[in-house]
Protein backbone atom coordinates (compact mmCIF):
# COMPACT_ATOMS: atom_id res chain seq x y z
CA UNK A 1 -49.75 -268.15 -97.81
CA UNK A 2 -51.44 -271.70 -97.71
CA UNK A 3 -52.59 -272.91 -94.21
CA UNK A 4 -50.92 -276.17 -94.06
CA UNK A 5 -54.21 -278.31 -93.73
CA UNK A 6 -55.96 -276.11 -96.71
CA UNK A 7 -56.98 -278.96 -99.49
CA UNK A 8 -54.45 -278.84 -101.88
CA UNK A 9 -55.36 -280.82 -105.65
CA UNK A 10 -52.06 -281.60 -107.49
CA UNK A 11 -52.91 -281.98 -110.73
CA UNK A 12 -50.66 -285.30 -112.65
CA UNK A 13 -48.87 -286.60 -109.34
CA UNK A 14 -47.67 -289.57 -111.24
CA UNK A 15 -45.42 -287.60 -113.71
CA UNK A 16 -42.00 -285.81 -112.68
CA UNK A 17 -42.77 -282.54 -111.87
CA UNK A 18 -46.07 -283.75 -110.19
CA UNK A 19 -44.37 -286.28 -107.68
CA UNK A 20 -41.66 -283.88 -107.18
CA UNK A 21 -44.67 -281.01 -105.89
CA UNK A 22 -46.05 -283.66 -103.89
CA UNK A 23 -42.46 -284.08 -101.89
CA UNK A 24 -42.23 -280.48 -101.54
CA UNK A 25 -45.05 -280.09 -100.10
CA UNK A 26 -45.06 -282.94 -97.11
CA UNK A 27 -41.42 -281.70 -96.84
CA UNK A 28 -43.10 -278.21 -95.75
CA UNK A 29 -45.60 -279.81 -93.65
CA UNK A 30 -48.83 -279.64 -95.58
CA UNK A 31 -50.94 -282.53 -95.11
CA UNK A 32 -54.13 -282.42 -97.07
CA UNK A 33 -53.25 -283.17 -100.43
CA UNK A 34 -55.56 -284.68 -102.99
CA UNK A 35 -54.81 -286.63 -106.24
CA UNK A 36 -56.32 -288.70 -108.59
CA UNK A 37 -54.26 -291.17 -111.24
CA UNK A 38 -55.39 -290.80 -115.07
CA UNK A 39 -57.44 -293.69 -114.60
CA UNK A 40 -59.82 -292.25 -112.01
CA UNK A 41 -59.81 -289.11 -113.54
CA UNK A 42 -59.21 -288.72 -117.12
CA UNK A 43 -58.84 -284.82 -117.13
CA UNK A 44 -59.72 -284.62 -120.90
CA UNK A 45 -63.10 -285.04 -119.83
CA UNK A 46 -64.99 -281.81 -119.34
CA UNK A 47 -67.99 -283.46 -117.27
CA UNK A 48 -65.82 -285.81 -115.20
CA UNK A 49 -63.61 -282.88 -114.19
CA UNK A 50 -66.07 -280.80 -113.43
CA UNK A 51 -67.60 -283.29 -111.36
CA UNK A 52 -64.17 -284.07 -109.21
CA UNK A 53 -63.59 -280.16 -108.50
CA UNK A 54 -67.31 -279.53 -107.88
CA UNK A 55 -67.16 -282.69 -104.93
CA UNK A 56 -63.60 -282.14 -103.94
CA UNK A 57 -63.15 -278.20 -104.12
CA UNK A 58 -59.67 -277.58 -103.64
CA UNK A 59 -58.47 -274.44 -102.31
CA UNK A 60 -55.18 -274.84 -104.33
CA UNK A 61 -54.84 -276.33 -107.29
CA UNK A 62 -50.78 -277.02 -108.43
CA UNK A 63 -51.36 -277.86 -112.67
CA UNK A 64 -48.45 -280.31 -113.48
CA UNK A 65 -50.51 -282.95 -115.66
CA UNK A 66 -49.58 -282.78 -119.50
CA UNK A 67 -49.05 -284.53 -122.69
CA UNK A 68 -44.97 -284.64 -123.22
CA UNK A 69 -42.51 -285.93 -125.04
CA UNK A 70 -39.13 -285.00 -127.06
CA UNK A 71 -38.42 -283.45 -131.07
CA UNK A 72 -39.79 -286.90 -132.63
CA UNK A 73 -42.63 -287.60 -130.13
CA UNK A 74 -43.85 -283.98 -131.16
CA UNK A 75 -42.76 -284.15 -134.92
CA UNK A 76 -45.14 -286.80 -135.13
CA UNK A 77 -48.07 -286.01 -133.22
CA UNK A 78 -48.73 -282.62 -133.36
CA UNK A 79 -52.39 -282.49 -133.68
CA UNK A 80 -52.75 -284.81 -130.20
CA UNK A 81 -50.21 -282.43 -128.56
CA UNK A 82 -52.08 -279.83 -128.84
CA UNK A 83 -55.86 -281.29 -128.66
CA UNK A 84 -54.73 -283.03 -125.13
CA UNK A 85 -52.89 -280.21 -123.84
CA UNK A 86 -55.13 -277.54 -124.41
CA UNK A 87 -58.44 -279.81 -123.41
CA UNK A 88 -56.44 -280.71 -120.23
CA UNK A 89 -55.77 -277.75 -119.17
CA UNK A 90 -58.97 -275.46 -119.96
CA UNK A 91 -60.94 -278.57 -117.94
CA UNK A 92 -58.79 -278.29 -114.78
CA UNK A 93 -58.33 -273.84 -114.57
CA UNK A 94 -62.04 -273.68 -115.63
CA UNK A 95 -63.55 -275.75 -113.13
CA UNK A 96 -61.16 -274.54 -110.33
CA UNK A 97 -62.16 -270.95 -110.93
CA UNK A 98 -66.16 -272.47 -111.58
CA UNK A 99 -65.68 -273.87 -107.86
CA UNK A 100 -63.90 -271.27 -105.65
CA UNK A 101 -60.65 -272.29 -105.68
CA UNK A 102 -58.03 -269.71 -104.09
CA UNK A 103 -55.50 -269.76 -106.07
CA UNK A 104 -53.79 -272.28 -109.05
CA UNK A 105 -50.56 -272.14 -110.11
CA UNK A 106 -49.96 -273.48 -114.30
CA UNK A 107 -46.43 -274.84 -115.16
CA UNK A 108 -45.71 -274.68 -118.43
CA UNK A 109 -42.38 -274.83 -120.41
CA UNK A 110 -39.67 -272.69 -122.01
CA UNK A 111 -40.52 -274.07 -125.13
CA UNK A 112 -43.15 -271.04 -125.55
CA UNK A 113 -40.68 -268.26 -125.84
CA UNK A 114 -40.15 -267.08 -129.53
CA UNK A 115 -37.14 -269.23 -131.14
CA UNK A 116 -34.99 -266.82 -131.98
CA UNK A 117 -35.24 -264.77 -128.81
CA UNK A 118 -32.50 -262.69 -127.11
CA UNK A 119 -30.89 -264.51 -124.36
CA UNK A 120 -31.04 -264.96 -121.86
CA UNK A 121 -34.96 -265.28 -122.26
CA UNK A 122 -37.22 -262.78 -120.05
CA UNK A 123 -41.18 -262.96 -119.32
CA UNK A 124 -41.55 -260.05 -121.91
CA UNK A 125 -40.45 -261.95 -124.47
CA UNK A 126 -43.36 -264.03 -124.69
CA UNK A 127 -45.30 -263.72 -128.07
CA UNK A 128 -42.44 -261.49 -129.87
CA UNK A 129 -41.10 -263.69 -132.74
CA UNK A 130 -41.97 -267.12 -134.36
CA UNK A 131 -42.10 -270.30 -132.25
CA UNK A 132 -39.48 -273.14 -132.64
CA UNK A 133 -41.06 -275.74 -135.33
CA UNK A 134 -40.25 -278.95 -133.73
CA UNK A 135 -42.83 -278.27 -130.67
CA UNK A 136 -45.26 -275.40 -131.73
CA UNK A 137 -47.58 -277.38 -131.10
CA UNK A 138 -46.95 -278.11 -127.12
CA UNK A 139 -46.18 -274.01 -127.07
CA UNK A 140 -49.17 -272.72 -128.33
CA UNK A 141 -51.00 -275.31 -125.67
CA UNK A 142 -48.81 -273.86 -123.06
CA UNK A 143 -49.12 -270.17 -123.93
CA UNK A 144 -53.08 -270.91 -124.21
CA UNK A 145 -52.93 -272.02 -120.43
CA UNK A 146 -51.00 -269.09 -119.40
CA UNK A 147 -53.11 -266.78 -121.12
CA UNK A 148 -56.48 -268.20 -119.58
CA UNK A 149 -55.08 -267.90 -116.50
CA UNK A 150 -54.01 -264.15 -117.01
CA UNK A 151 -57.15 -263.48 -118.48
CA UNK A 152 -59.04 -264.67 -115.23
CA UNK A 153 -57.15 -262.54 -113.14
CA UNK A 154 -57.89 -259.56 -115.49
CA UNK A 155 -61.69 -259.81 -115.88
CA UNK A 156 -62.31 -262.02 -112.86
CA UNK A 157 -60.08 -260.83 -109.99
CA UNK A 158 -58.75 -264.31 -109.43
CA UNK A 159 -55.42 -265.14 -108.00
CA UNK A 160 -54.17 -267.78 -110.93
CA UNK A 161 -50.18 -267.82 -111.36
CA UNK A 162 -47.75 -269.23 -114.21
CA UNK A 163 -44.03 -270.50 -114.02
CA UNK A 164 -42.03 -271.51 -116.94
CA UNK A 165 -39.32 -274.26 -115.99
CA UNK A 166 -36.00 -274.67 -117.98
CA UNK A 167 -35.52 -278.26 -119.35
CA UNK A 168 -36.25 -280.56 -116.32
CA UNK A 169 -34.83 -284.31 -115.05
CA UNK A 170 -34.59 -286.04 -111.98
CA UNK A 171 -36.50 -288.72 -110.14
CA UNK A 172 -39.30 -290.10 -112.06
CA UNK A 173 -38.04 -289.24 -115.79
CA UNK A 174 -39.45 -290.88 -118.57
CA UNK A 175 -36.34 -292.94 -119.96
CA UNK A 176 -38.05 -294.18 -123.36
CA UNK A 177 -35.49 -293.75 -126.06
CA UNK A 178 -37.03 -291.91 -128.45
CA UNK A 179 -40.04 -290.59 -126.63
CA UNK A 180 -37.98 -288.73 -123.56
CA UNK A 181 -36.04 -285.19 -123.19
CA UNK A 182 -31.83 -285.23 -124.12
CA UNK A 183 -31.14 -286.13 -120.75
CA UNK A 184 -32.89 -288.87 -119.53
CA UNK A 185 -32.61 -290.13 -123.13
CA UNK A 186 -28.51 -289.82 -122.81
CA UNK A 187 -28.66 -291.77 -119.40
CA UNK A 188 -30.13 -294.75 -120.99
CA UNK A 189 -28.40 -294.67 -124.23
CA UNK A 190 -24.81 -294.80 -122.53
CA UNK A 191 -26.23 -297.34 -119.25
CA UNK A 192 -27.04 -299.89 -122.54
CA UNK A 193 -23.40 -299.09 -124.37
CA UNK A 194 -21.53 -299.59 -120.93
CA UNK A 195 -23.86 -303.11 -120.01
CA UNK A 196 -23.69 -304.13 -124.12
CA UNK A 197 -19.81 -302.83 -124.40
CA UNK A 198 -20.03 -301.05 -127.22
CA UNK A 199 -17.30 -299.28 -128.58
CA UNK A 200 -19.08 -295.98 -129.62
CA UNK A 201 -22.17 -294.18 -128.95
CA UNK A 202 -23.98 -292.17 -131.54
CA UNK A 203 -26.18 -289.15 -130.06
CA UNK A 204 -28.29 -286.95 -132.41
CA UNK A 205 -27.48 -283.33 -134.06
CA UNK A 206 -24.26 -281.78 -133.74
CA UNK A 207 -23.91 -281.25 -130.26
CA UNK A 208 -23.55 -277.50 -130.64
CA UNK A 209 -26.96 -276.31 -129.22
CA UNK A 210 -27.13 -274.31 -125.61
CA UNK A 211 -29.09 -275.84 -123.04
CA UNK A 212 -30.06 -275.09 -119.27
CA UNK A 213 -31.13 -277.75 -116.67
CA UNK A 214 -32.69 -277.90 -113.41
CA UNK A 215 -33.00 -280.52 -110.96
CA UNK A 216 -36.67 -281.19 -110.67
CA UNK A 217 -37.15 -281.09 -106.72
CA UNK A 218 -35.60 -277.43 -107.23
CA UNK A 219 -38.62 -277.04 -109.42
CA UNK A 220 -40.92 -278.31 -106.88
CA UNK A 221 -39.72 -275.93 -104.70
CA UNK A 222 -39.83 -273.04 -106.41
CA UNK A 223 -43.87 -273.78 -107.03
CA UNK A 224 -44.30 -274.16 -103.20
CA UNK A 225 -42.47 -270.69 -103.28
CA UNK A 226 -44.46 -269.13 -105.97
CA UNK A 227 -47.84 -270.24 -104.66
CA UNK A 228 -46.73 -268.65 -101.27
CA UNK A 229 -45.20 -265.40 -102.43
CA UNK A 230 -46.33 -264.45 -106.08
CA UNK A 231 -48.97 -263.29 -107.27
CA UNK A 232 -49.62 -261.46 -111.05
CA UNK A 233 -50.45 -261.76 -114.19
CA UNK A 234 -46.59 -262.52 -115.78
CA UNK A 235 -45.34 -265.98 -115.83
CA UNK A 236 -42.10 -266.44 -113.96
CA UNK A 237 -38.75 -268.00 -115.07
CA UNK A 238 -37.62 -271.00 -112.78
CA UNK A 239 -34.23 -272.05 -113.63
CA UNK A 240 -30.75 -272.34 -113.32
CA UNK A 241 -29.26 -269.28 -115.02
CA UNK A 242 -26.77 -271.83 -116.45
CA UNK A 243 -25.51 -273.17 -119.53
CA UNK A 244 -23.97 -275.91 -121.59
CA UNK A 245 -23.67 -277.49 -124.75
CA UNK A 246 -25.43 -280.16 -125.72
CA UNK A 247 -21.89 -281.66 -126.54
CA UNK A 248 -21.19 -280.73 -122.94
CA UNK A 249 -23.82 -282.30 -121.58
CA UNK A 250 -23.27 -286.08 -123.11
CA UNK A 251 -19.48 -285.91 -122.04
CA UNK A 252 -20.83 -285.29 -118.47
CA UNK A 253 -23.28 -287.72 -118.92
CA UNK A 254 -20.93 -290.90 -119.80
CA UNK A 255 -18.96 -289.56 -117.11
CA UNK A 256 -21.28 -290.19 -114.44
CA UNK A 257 -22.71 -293.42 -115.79
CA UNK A 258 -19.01 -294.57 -116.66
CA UNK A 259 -19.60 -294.87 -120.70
CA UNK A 260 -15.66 -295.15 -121.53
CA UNK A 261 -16.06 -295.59 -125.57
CA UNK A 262 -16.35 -293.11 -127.80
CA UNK A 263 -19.23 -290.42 -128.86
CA UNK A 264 -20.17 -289.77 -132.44
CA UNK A 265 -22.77 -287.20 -133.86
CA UNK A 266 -25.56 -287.96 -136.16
CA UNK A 267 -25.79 -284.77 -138.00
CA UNK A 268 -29.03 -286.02 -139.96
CA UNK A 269 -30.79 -285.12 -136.78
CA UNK A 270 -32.81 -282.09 -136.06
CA UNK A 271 -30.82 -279.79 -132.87
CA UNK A 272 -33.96 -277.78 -131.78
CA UNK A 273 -33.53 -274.78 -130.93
CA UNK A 274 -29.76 -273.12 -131.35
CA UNK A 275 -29.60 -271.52 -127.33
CA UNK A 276 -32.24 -271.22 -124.67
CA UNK A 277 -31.40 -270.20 -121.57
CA UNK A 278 -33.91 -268.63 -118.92
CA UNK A 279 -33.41 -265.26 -117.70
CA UNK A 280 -34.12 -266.17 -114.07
CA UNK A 281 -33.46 -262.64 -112.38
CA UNK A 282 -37.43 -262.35 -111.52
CA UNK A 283 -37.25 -265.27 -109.37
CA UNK A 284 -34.05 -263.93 -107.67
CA UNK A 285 -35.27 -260.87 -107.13
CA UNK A 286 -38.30 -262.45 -105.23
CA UNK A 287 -35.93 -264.77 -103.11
CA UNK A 288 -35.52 -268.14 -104.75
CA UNK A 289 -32.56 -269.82 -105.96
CA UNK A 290 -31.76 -273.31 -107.19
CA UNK A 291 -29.57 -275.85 -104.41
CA UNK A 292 -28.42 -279.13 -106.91
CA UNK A 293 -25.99 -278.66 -109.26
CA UNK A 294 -26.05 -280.53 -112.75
CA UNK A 295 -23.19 -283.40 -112.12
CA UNK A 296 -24.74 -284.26 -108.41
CA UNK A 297 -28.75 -284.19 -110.24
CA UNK A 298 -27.34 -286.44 -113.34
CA UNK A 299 -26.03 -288.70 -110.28
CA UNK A 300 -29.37 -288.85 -108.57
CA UNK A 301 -30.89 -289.06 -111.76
CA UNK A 302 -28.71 -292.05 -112.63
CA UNK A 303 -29.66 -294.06 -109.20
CA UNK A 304 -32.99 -293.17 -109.92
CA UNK A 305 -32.73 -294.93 -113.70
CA UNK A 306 -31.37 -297.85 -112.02
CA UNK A 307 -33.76 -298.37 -109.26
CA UNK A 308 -37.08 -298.01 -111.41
CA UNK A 309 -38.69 -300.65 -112.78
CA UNK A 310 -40.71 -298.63 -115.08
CA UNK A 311 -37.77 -296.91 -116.30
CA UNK A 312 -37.73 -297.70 -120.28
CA UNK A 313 -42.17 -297.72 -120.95
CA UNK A 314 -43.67 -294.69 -119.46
């Protein structure tokens, strides 16, 4: 359990998931956390890193800083997605375990479960079948993080802990149109058709995939859980346990943003991968369970895309 003035690093507090830990934790009361923006510390460099944890020494370190994007953003960069991720990531565990630090806790993504795995996904499943094409490269950083961490505990004794989110949106999204996830990508496209008027809106793929999404402050929470509660070498599932098309998804979508024309499907596009849905029974089992359902999220998401001034460029 963290002491609520123990010096707590959270690693990319600028990004979604990382400003989403951050209200987590001064919702719970902790009080001594410690960040730094890319620009004072650029953790793809092994010396500066090294430097921050060996000055700073953190007793907790939440990893939430990583190189993201959607199917085209990781079609076309592949190499960098896995050169920044991997770099990123080896800096910030190594150092942390190099300089005492208690316990860390890696997120990583569902993308790193096999693509053709049975669903609902499990932890076991990890490293059992072929990975989805369109972001091997972003897996195989993940898996690489989860791994190190797993193979600290085992030859080290340390205390470093893994959680896989489902796809995530909410506060702080990146809303770039061809650079962001389905949803925050959806929320922009049909804002712009409702302000332009346009008649019809046409959204990529056929709509038919299965897809799972949790509100990122759930997210948050379930780290401040984890770090509390778990520890082992397995990652964990954090999730919904919930599913919808793709299909689904944009109807609910114009819905909330109040898109009245009509939707169209670009079959040309790449769907990803057919179903993924997490099998979140682990997490239940040790007590957690998400509170925002999708419509009211895609709400707060919407208010959120309205409100930002940095919406479209990050």
């Amino acid at each position: 359990m963290m002491d609520k003035n123990a010096k707590i690093y959270v690693a990319g507090h600028n990004g979604m998931v990382g400003s989403a830990i951050i209200r987590a934790l001064k919702r719970e009361g902790y009080c001594n956390i410690i960040t730094r923006s890319h620009k004072e510390l650029d953790l793809c460099r092994q010396e500066a890193v090294e430097q921050f944890f060996a000055e700073e020494k953190p007793e907790y370190v939440f990893l939430a800083a990583a190189k993201v994007g959607g199917i085209i953003a990781n079609q076309e960069a592949l190499a960098d997605f896995l050169y920044d991720n991997m770099i990123l990531e080896m800096n910030v565990i190594h150092s942390a375990w190099k300089n005492g630090c208690k316990k860390l806790e890696f997120l990583g993504s569902s993308c790193i479960y096999p693509r053709m795995a049975p669903q609902p996904m499990k932890e076991s499943c990890l490293l059992t079948g072929e990975l989805e094409k369109t972001n091997e490269a972003y897996a195989l950083a993940k898996i690489s993080g989860l791994k190190y961490c797993e193979f600290l505990n085992r030859q080290y004794g340390a205390d470093y802990i893994s959680c896989m989110p489902t796809n995530l949106y909410g506060p702080n999204d990146n809303y770039h149109p061809t650079h962001s996830h389905v949803l925050p990508a959806l929320i922009r496209r049909f804002h712009e058709a409702k302000e332009k008027g346009l008649k019809e809106v046409v959204c990529w793929g056929t709509g038919a995939p299965l897809r799972e999404f949790l509100y990122v402050d759930d997210l948050a929470d379930a780290c401040v859980f984890l770090m509390n509660e778990y520890s082992g070498n397995e990652t964990v599932n954090v999730g919904t346990g919930k599913e919808l098309t793709i299909k689904e998804l944009t109807e609910l979508v114009a819905k909330v943003v109040g898109y009245e024309g009509e939707i169209k499907w670009d079959e040309t596009k790449p769907d990803g991968t057919p179903r993924k849905l997490l099998d979140v029974s682990k997490l239940e089992k040790l007590g957690w369970k998400y509170k925002v359902e999708l419509e009211d999220g895609i709400r707060l998401s919407y208010e959120d895309f309205l409100h930002s001034p940095m919406r479209a460029e990050r």
